[in-house]
Structures are given as C-alpha cells and as structure tokens.
C-alpha atoms as a PDB file:
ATOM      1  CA  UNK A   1       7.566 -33.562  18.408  1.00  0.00           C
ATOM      2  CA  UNK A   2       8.850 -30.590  16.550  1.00  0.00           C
ATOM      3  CA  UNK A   3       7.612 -29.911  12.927  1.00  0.00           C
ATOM      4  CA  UNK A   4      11.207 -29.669  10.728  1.00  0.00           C
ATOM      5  CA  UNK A   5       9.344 -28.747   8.403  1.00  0.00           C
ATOM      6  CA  UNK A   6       7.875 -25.057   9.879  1.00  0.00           C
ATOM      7  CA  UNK A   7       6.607 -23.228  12.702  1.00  0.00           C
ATOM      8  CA  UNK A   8       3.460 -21.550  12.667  1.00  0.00           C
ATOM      9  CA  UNK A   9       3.813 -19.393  15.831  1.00  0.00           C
ATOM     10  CA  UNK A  10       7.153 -18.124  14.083  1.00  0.00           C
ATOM     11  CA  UNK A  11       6.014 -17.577  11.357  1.00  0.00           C
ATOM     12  CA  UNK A  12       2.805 -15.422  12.100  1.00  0.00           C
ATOM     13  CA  UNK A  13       4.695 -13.582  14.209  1.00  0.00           C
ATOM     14  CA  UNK A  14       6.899 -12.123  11.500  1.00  0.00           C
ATOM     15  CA  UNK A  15       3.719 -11.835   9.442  1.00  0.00           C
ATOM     16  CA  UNK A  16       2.589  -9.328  12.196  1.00  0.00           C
ATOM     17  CA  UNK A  17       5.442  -7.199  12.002  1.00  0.00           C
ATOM     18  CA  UNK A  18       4.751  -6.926   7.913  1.00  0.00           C
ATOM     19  CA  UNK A  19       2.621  -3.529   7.985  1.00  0.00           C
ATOM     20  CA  UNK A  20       3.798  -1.643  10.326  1.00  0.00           C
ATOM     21  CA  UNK A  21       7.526  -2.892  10.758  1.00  0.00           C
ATOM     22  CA  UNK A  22       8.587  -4.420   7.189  1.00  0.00           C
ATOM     23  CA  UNK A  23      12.210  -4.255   7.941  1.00  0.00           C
ATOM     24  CA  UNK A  24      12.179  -6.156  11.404  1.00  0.00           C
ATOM     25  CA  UNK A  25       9.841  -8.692   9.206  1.00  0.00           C
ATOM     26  CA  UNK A  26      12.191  -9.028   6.846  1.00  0.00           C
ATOM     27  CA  UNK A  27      15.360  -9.749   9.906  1.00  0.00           C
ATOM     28  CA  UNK A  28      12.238 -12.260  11.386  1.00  0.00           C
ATOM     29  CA  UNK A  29      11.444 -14.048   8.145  1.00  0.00           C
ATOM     30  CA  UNK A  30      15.696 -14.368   7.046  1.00  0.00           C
ATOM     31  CA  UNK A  31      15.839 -16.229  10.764  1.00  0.00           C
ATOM     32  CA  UNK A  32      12.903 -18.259   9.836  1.00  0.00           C
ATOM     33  CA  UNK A  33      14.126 -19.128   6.909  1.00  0.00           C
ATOM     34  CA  UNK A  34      17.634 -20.473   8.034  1.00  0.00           C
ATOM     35  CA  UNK A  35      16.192 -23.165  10.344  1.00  0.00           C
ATOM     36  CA  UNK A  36      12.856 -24.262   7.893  1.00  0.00           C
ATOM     37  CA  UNK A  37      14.742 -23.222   4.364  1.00  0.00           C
ATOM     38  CA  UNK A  38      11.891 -25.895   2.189  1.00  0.00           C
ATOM     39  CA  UNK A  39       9.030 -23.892   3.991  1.00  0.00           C
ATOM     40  CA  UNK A  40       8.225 -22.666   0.759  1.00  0.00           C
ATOM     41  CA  UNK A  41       5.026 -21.269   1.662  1.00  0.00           C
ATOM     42  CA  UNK A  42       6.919 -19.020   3.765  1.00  0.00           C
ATOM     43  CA  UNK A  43       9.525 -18.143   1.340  1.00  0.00           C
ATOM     44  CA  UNK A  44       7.144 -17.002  -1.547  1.00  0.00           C
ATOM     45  CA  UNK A  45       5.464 -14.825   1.578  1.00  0.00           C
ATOM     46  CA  UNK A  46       8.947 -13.579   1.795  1.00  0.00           C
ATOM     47  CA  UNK A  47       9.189 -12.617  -1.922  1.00  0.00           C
ATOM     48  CA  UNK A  48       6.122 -10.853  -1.292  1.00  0.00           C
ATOM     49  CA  UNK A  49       7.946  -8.809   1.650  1.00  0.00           C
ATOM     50  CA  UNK A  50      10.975  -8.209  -0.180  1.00  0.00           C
ATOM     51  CA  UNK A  51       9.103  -6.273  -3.273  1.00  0.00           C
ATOM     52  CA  UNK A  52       7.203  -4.569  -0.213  1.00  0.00           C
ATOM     53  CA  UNK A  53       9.944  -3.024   0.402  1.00  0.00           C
ATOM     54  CA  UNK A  54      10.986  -2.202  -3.110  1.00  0.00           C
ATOM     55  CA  UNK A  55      14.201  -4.832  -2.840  1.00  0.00           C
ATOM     56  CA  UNK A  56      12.893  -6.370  -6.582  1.00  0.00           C
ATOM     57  CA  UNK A  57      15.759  -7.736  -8.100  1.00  0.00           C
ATOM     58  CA  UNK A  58      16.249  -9.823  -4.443  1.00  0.00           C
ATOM     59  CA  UNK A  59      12.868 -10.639  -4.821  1.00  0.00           C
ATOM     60  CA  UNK A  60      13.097 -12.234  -8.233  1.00  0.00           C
ATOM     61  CA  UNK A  61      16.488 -13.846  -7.557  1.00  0.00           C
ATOM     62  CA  UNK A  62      14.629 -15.758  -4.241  1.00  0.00           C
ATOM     63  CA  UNK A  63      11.383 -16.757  -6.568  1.00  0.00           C
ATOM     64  CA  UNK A  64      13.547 -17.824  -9.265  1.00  0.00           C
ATOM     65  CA  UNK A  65      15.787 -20.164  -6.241  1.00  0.00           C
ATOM     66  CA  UNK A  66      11.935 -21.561  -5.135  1.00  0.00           C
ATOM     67  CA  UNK A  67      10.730 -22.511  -8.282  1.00  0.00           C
ATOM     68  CA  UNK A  68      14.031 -24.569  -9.008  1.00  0.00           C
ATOM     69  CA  UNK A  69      14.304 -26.083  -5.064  1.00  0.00           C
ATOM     70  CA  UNK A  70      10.713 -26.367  -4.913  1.00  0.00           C
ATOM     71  CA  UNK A  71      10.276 -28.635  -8.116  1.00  0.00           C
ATOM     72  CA  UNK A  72      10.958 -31.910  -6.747  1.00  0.00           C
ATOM     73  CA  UNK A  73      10.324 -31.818  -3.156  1.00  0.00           C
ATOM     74  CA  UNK A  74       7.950 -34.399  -2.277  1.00  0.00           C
ATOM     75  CA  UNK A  75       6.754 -33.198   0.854  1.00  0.00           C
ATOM     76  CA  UNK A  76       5.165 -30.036  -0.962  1.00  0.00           C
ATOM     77  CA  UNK A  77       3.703 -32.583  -3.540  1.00  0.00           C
ATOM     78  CA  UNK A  78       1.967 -34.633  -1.537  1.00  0.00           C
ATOM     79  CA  UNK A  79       0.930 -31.672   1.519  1.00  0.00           C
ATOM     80  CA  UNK A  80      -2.442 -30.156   0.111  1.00  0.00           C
ATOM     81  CA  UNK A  81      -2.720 -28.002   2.504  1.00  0.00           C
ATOM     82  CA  UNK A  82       0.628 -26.135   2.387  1.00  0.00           C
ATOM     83  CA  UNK A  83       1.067 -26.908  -1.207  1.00  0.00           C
ATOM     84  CA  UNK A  84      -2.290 -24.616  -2.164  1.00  0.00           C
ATOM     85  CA  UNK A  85      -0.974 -21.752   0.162  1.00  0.00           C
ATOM     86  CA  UNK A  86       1.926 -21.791  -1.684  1.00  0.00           C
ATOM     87  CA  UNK A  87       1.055 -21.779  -5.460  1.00  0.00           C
ATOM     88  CA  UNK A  88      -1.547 -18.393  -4.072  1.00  0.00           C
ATOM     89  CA  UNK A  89       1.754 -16.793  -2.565  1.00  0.00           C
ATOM     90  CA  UNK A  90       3.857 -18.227  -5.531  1.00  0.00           C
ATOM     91  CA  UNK A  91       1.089 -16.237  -7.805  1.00  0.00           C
ATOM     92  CA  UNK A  92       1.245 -13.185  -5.704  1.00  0.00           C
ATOM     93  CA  UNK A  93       4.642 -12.715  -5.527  1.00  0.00           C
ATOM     94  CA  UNK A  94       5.164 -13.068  -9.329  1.00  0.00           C
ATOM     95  CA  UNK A  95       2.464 -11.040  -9.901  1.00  0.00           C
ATOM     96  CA  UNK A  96       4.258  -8.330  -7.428  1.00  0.00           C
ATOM     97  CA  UNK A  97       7.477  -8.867  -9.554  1.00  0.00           C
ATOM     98  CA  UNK A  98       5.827  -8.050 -13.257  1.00  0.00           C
ATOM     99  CA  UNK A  99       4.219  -5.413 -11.674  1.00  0.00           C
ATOM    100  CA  UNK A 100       7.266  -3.519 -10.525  1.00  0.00           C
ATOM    101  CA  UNK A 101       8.810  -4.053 -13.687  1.00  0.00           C
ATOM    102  CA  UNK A 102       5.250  -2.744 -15.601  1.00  0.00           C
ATOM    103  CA  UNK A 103       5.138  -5.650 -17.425  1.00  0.00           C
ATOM    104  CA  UNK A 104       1.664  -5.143 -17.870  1.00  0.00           C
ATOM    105  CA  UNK A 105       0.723  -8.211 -20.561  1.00  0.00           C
ATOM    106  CA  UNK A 106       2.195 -10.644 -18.697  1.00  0.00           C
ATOM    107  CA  UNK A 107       0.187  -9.811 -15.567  1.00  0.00           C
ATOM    108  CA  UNK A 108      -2.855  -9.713 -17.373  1.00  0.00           C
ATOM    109  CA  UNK A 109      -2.107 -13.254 -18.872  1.00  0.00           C
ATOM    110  CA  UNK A 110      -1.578 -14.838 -15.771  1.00  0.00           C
ATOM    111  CA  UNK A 111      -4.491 -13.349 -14.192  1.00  0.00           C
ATOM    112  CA  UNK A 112      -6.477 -14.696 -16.807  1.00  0.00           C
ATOM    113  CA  UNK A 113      -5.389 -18.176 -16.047  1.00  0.00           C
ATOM    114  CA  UNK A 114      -5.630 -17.800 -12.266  1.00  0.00           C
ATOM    115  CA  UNK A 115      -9.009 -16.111 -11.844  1.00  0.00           C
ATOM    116  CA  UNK A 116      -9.734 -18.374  -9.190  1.00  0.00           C
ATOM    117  CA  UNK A 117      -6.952 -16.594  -6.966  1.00  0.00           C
ATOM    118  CA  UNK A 118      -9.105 -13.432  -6.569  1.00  0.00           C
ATOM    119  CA  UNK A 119     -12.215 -11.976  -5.536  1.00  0.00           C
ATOM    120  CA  UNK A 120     -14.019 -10.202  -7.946  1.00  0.00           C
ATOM    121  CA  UNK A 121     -13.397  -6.643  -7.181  1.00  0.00           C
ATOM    122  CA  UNK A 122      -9.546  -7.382  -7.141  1.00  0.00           C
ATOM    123  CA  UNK A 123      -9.511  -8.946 -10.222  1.00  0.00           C
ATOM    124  CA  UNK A 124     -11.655  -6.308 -12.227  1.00  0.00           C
ATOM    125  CA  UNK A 125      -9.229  -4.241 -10.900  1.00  0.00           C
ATOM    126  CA  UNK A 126      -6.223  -5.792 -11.932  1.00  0.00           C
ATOM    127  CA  UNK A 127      -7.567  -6.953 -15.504  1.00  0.00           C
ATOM    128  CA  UNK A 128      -8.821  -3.328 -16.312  1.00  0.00           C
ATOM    129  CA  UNK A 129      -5.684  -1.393 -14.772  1.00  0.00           C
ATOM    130  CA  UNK A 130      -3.835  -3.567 -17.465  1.00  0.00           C
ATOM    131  CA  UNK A 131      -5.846  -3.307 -19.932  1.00  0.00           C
ATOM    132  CA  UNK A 132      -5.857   0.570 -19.951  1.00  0.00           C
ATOM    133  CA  UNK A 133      -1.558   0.229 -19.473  1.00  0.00           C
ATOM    134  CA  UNK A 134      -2.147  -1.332 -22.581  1.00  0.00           C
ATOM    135  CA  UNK A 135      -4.333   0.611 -24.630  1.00  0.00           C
ATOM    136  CA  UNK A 136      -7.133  -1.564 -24.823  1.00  0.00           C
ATOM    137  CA  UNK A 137      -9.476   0.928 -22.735  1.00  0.00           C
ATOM    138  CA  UNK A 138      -9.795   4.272 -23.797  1.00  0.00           C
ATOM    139  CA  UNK A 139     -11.215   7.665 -21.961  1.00  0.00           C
ATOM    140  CA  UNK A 140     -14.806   7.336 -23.347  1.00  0.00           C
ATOM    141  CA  UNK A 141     -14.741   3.799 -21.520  1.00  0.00           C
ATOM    142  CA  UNK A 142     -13.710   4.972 -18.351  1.00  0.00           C
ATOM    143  CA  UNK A 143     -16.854   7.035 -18.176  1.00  0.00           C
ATOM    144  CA  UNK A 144     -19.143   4.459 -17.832  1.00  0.00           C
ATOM    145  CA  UNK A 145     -17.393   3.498 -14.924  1.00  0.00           C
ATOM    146  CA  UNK A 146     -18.784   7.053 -13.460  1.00  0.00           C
ATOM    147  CA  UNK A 147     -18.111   5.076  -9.752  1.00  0.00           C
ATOM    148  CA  UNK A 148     -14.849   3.914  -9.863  1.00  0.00           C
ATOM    149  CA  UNK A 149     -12.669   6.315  -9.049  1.00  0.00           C
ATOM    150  CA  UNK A 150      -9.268   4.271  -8.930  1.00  0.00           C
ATOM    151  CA  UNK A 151     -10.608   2.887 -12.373  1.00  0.00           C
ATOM    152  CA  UNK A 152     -11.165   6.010 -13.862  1.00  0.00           C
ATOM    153  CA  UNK A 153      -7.704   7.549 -12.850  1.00  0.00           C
ATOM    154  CA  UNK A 154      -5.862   4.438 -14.509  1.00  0.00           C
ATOM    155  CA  UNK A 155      -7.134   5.861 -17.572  1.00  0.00           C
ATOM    156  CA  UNK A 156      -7.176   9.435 -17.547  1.00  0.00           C
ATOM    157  CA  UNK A 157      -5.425  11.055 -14.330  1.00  0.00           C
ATOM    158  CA  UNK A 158      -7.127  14.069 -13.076  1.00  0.00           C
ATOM    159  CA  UNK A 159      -5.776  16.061  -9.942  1.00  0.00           C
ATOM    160  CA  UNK A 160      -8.702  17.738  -9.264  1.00  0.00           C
ATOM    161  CA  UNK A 161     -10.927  14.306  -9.338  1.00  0.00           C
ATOM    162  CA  UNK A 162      -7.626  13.312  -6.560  1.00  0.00           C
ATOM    163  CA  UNK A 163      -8.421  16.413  -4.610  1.00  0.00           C
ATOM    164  CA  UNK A 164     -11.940  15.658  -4.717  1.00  0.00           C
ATOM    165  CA  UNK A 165     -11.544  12.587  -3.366  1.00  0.00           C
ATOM    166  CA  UNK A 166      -9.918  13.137  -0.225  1.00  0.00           C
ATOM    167  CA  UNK A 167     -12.538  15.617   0.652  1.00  0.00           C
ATOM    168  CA  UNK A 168     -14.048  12.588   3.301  1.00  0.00           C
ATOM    169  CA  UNK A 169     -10.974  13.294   4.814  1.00  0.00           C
ATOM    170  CA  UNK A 170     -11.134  17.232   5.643  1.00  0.00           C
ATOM    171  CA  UNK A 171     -11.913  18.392   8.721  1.00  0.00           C
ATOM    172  CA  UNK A 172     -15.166  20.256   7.523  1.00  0.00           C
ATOM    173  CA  UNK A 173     -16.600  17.525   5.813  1.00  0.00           C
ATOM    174  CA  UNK A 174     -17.064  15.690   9.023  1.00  0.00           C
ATOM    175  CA  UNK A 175     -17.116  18.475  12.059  1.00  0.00           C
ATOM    176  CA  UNK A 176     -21.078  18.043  11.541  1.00  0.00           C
ATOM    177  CA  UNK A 177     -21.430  14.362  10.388  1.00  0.00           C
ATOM    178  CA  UNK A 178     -22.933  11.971  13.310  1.00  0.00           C
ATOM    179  CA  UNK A 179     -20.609   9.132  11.819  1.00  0.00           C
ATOM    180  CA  UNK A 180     -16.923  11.079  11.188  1.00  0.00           C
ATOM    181  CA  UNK A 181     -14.383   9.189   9.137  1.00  0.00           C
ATOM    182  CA  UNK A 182     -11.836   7.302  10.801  1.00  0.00           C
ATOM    183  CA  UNK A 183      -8.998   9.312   9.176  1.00  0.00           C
ATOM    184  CA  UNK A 184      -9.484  13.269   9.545  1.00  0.00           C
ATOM    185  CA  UNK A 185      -6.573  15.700   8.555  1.00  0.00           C
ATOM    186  CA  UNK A 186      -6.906  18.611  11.320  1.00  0.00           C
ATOM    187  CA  UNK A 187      -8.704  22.095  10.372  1.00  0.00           C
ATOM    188  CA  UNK A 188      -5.000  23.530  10.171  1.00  0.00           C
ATOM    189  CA  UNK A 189      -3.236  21.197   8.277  1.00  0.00           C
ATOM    190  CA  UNK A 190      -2.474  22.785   4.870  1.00  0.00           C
ATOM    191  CA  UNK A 191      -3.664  20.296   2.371  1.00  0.00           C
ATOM    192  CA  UNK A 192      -2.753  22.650  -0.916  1.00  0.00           C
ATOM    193  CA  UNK A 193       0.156  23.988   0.532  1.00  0.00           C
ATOM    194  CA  UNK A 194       1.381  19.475   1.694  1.00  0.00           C
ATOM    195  CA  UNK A 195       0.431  18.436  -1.801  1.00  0.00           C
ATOM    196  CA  UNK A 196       2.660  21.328  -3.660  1.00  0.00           C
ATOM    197  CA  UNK A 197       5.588  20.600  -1.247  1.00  0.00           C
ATOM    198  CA  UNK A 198       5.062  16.335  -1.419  1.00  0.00           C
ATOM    199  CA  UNK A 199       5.716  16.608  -4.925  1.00  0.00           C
ATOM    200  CA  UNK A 200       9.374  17.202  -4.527  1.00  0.00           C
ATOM    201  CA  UNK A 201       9.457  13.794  -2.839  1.00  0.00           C
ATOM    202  CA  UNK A 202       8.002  11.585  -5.253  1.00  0.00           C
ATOM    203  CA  UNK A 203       8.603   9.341  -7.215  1.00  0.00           C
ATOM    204  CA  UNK A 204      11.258   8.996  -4.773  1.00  0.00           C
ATOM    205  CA  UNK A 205      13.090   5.728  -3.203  1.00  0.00           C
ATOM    206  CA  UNK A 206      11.219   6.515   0.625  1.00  0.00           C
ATOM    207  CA  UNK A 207       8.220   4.424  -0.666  1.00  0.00           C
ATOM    208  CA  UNK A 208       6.766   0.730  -0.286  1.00  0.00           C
ATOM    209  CA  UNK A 209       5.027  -1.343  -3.259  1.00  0.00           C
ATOM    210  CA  UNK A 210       2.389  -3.031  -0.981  1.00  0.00           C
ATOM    211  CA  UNK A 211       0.424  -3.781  -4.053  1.00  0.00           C
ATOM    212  CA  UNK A 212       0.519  -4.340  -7.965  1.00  0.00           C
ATOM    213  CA  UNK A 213       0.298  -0.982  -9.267  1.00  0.00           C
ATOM    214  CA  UNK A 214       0.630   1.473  -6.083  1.00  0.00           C
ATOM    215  CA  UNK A 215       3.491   3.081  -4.558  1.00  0.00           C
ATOM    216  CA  UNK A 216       2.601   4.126  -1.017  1.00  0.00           C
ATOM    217  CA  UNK A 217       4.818   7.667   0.962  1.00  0.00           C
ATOM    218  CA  UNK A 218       4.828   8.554   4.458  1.00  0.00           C
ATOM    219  CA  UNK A 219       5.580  11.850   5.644  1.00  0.00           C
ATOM    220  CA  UNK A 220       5.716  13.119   8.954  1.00  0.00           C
ATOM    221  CA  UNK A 221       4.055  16.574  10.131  1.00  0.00           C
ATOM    222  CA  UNK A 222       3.182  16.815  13.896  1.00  0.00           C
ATOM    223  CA  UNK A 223      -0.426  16.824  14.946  1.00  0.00           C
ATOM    224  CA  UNK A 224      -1.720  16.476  11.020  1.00  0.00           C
ATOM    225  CA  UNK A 225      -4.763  14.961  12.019  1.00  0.00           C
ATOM    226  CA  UNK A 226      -6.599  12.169  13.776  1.00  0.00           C
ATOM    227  CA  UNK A 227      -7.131   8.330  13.353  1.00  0.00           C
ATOM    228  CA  UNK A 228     -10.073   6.628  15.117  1.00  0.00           C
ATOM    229  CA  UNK A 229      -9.977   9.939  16.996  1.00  0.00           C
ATOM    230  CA  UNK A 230      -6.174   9.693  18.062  1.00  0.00           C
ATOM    231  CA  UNK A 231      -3.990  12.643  17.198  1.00  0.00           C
ATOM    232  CA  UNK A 232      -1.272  11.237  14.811  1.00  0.00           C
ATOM    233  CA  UNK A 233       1.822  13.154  13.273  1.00  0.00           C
ATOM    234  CA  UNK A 234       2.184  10.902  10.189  1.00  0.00           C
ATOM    235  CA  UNK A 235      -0.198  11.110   7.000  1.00  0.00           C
ATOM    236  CA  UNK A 236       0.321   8.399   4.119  1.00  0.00           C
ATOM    237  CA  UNK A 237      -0.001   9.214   0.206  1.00  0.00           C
ATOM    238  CA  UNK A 238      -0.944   6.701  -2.402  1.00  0.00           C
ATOM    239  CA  UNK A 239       0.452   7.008  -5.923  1.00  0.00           C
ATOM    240  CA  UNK A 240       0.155   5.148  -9.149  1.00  0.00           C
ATOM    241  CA  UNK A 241       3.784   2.910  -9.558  1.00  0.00           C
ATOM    242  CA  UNK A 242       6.468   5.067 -10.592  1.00  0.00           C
ATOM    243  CA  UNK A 243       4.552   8.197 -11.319  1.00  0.00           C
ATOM    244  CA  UNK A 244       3.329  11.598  -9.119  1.00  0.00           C
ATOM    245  CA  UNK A 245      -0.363  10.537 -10.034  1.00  0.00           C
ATOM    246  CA  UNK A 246      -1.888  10.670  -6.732  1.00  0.00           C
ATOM    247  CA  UNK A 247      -4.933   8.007  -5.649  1.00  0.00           C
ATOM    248  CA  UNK A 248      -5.356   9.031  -2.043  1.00  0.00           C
ATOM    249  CA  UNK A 249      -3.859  11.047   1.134  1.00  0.00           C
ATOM    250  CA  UNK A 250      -4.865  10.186   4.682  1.00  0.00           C
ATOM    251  CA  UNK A 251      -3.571  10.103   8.451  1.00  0.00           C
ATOM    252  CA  UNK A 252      -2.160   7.383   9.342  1.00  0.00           C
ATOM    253  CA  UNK A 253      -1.151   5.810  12.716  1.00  0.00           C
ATOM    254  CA  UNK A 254       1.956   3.002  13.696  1.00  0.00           C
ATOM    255  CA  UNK A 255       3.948   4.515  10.652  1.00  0.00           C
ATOM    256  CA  UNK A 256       7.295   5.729  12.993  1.00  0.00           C
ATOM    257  CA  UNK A 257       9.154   2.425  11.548  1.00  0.00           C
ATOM    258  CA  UNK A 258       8.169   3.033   8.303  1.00  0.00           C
ATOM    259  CA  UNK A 259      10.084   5.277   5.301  1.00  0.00           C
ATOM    260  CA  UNK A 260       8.643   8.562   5.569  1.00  0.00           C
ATOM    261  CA  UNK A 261       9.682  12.164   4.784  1.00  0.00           C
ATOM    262  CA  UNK A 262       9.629  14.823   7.584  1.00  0.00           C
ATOM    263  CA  UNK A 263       7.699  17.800   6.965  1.00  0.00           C
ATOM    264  CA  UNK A 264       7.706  19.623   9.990  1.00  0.00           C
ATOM    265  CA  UNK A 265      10.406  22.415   8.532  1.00  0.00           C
ATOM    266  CA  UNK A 266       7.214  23.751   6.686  1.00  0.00           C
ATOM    267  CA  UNK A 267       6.360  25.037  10.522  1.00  0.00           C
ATOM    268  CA  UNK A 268       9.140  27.394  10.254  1.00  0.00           C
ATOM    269  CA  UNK A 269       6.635  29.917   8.390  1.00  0.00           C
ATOM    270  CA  UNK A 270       3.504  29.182  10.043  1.00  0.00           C
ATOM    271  CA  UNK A 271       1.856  32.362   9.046  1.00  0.00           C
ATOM    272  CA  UNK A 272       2.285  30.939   5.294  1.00  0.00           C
ATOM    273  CA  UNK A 273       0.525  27.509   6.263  1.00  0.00           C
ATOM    274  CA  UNK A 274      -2.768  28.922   7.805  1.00  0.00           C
ATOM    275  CA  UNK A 275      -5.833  28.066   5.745  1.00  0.00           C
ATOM    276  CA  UNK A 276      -8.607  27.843   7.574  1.00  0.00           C
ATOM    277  CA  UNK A 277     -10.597  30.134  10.397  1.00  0.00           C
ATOM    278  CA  UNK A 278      -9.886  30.116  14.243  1.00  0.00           C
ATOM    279  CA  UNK A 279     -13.419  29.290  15.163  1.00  0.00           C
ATOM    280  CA  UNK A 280     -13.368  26.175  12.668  1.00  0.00           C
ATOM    281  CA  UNK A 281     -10.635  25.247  14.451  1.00  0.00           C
ATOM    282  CA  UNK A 282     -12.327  25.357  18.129  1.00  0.00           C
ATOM    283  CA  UNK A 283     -15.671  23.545  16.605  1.00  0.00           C
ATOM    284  CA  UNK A 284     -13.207  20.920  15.591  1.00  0.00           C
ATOM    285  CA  UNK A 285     -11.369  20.903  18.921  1.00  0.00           C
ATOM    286  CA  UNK A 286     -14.849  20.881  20.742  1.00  0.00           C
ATOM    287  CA  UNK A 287     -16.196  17.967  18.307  1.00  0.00           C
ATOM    288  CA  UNK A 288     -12.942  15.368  18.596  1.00  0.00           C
ATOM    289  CA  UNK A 289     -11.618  15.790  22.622  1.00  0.00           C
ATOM    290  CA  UNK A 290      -7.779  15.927  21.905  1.00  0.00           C
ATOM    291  CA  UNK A 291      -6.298  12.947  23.236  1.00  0.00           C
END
C-alpha cells in the first residue's frame, strides 16, 4: 500500500540533486511537494534549499506556512520518527533564515537552547561567529585561538592569513608531497592575478548560502586545476555573508549547473597571466598524468 503520507525514494532523490544541481532540486522537491503537501519533514528540507539558493524571503514565507499547517496535524504529533527529523530541519532552516538576514542574537539564542542539534565543532563555531558579530569577542581573544583559522577571520579579517591558507592548494606545495591534496590549482593558473579580477564579482547575486554565515562563487577558467587528480575548469571561492572577506579558494568538480562567473576572457592576454616557470610546469605535468 502506498504511504499518502511521503515517499522516501522521491524524496532522496531530489536530495541528491541538492549540491550539485540546486535548481532541478528545487523543480524535484515543488513536485514532491504537490502530491505529499503535510510531509513536513520534507518541506522544512525545502526551506533549507530555497535559502541555498539565496530565494530568502520564499524561504521565510514557506517556514512561516509550516509552522501554522504543521501545528495541529496529528500525524506529525504522534510519528516520532518523522516528527524529530523535522523539528532538526525546522531548526536549520530558521537558523538559515536569521542568518541571511544577520540577525546575529537571535541565532545565538536559539542555538543556546538547541545545543543538542549540533556537534561540537559546529556549534563552537556558530556560538563564537556570533558572538564576535556581536562584539562580545575581541582581537586579543581570537589569538588564543592561534588554530582556528575560520575563527580567527570572524574577528579580524586578514587577506594575507586568506592567501596563506590556500597555499595546500598550490601546485608547489604538493608537486613533492607523497600524499597531494585532493584539490590542486595548476602551476599556471594565476592565483594573484584570479583573486584581483574575482573581486569585481563579489558580493554579487551568482552565489549560494549553503551555510549560516558563508556565501559560496563559482567561476569558470578552463584547465584551472585538478580534483582527485581530474583536470577541472571550475574553481569555487568561499566568502564571509555579504562581504569580499575571503575564507577559502579551491577546484572544484560537478559545478557546470551551478551559478558561476566565466573567466576564461582573462586568456585573451596570456602573456600577462604567466606566473610560474616552464619546468615547474613539466614536473607538475610529469607528477599528475593529465587525464
């Protein structure tokens, strides 16, 4: 007999789509959602997709419609099971809301209350990041925190500690290591030359909010690097919400249905782009087969 209620295999199908297809998702989840409409588990899943995609004031319209529909349905009352799922996704997806909006107390408060929700590292994350939005942590804090990198940017932004940090993703930090990283910008691509030009381009609306605090751009320039070895012509850059603060800058793969930016008119003057020497470029080549 057919749930009424939901579908499972539907559903996790459109959850597949989420990361690297958001906008099919989104089609997926809407024809979900018109045959099991008091899935609510789903539908707070689907306010989390809608401020992935930056679509906030649909996302709080559909949380404020759960909240009211959801009240007095008595199969979520008595269905443990689908009822905890939903008041995690419910959280979430508020969370997402205040957080696209910087309302930065709020969050905190409700975090507070719903510890339980997270793991530790995610919620010492998301208490401190609003705790320095609010003033309560202060530069000479930060430094005690002399590991936490994303921690100590919250507080006091430093380009050079961003450029720094993507140096595990340069091509000569890992032509000699016997365990590479997974993401590896090629021993051409002009990192100085990409960050001065990707600043035109953000803040921008070309962006997804897969988090609390984080804005995440795509841009596309051909043969930029390498993921698990395979030569990709995407790279993805991490920014603090609503600011040109950079967190992080990799190559990333499966981003061609994503918003990105394309790049590849910097080629036009490739004499301008060159940074680095031929023969680092062939020990690269000879390292990582091109494939």
């Amino acid at each position: 007999m057919q749930n009424k209620y939901f579908n499972v295999a539907e559903f996790q199908y459109a959850i597949k789509l989420l990361e690297i297809d958001p906008y099919e998702a989104k089609e997926r989840f809407e024809n979900y959602l018109k045959k099991y409409p008091t899935d609510y588990y789903a539908r707070a899943y689907y306010v989390i997709l809608l401020t992935r995609i930056c679509m906030f004031e649909e996302a709080e319209k559909e949380f404020d419609a759960i909240i009211k529909e959801s009240h007095n349905d008595s199969f979520y009352a008595y269905n443990a099971n689908r009822l905890r799922g939903f008041k995690y996704n419910l959280c979430i997806a508020k969370l997402k809301i205040l957080g696209a909006k910087e309302k930065y107390d709020e969050i905190w408060q409700i975090s507070q209350n719903h510890k339980d929700l997270f793991d530790e590292t995610d919620y010492n994350y998301l208490s401190y990041y609003c705790r320095s939005k609010l003033g309560l942590i202060d530069k000479e804090d930060a430094k005690m925190n002399k590991d936490a990198y994303r921690f100590n940017q919250s507080v006091d932004y430093s380009e050079e500690a961003f450029r720094d940090h993507i140096k595990k993703h340069e091509a000569d930090q890992n032509i000699d290591l016997d365990i590479p990283n997974e993401t590896i910008f090629s021993p051409d691509f002009p990192i100085d030359k990409i960050i001065n030009e990707i600043k035109k381009y953000i803040p921008s609306d070309k962006r997804l909010f897969p988090g609390f605090f984080d804005d995440i751009y795509h841009f596309k320039f051909d043969n930029c690097g390498r993921v698990n070895n395979h030569l990709t012509n995407y790279f993805t850059v991490v920014c603090f919400h609503n600011t040109t603060n950079f967190i992080t800058m990799y190559p990333g793969a499966d981003c061609q249905k994503l918003p990105y930016v394309d790049l590849n008119y910097l080629k036009e003057n490739k004499d301008e782009l060159k940074e680095n020497r031929p023969s680092q470029i062939d020990k690269f080549n000879r390292r990582f087969n091109r494939k």
